[in-house]
Protein backbone atom coordinates (compact mmCIF):
# COMPACT_ATOMS: atom_id res chain seq x y z
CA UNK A 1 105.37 101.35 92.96
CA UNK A 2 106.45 105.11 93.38
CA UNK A 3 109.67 106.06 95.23
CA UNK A 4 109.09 106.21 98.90
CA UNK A 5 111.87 107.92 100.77
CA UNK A 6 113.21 106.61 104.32
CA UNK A 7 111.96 109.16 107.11
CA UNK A 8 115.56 108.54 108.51
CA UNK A 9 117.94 109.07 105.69
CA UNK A 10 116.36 109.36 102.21
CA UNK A 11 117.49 106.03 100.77
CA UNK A 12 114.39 104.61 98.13
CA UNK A 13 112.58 102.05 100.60
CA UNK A 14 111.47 98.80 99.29
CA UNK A 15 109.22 96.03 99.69
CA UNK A 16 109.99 93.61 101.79
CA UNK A 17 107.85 90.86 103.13
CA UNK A 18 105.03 92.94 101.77
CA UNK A 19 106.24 95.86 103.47
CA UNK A 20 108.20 98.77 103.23
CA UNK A 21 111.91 98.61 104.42
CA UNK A 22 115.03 100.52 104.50
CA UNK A 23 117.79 98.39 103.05
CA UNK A 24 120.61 101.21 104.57
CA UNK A 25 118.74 100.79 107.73
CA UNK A 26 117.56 97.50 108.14
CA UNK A 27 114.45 98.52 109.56
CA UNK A 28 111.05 97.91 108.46
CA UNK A 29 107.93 100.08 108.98
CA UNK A 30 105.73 98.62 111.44
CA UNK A 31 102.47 98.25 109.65
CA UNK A 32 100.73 101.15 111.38
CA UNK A 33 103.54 103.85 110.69
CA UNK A 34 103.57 101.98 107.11
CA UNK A 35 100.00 102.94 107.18
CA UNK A 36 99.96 106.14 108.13
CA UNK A 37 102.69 106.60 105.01
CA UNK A 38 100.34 105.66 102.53
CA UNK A 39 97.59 107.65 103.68
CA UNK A 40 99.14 110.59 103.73
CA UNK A 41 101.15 110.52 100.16
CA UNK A 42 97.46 109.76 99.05
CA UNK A 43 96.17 113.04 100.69
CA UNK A 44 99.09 115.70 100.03
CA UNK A 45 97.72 119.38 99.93
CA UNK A 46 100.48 121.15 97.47
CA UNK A 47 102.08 124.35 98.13
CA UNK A 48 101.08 124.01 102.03
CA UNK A 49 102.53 126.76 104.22
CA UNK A 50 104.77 125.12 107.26
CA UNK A 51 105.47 128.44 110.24
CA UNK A 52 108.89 128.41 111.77
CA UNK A 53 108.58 125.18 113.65
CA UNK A 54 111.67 123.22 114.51
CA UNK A 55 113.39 120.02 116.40
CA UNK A 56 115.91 118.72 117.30
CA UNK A 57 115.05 115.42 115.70
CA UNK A 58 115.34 115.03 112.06
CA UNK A 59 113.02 113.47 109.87
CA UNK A 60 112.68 113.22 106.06
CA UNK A 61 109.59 113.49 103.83
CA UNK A 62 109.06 110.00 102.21
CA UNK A 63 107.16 112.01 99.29
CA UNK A 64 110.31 114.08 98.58
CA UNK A 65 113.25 113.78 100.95
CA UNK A 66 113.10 117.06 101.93
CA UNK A 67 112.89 117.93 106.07
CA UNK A 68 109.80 116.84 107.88
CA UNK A 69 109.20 119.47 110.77
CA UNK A 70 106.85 119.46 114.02
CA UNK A 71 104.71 122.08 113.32
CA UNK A 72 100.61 123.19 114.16
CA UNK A 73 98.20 122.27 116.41
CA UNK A 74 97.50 119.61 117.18
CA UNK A 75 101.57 118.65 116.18
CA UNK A 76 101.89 117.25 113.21
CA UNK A 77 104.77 116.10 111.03
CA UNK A 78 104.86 118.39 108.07
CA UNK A 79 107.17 119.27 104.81
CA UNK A 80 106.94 122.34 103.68
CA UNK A 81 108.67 121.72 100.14
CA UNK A 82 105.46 119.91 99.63
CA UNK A 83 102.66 119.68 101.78
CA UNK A 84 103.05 115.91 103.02
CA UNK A 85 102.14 115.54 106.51
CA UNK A 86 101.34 112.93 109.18
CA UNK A 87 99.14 112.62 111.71
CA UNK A 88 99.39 112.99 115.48
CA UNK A 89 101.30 110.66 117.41
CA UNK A 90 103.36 109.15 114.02
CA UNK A 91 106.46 110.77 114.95
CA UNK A 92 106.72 109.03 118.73
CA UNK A 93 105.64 105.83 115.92
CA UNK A 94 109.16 106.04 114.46
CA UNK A 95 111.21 107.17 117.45
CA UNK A 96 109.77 104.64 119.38
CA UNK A 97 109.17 101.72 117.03
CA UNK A 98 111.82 101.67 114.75
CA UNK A 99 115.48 100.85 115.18
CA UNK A 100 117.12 102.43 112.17
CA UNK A 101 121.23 101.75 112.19
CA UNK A 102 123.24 105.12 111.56
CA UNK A 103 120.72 107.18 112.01
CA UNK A 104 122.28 110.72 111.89
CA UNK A 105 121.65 112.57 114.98
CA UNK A 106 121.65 116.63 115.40
């Protein structure tokens, strides 16, 4: 399996159960967030062009732990560093879904 990064803090998720979980964490993905995840690292566009957009919630690219930013229309979860991005609606998946412990805040 390749190295899938924790949206939350970076850490190398793992399987667990069959599905992917953050160990620093202890959370799980729920299976459609987990979903979505898969999809998308299946469908990167390289070298994709992300504007200005920012947030005051941070997020992490699980292609490349780099910052995942609200950005387009319709709103999408994107990293510019390289081109991962996730559909509509996946980012109120993990805020509201998913209980990740020490999750830095800005």
């Amino acid at each position: 399996m390749r190295n899938i990064y924790c949206p939350w803090c970076t850490d190398t998720m793992v399987m667990k159960d069959g599905h992917l979980y953050c160990q620093k964490g202890n959370v799980g993905l729920s299976r459609r967030v987990e979903s979505e995840i898969l999809e998308a690292l299946e469908s990167i566009e390289p070298h994709t062009k992300v504007g200005g957009a920012t947030s005051d919630i941070s997020y992490h690219c699980p292609n490349c732990g780099s910052d995942l930013k609200y950005t387009g229309s319709p709103i999408m979860l994107r990293c510019k560093e390289c081109g991962f991005s996730l559909k509509p609606g996946a980012g109120h998946m993990l805020t509201e879904y998913h209980t990740h412990e020490n999750w830095p805040t800005k």
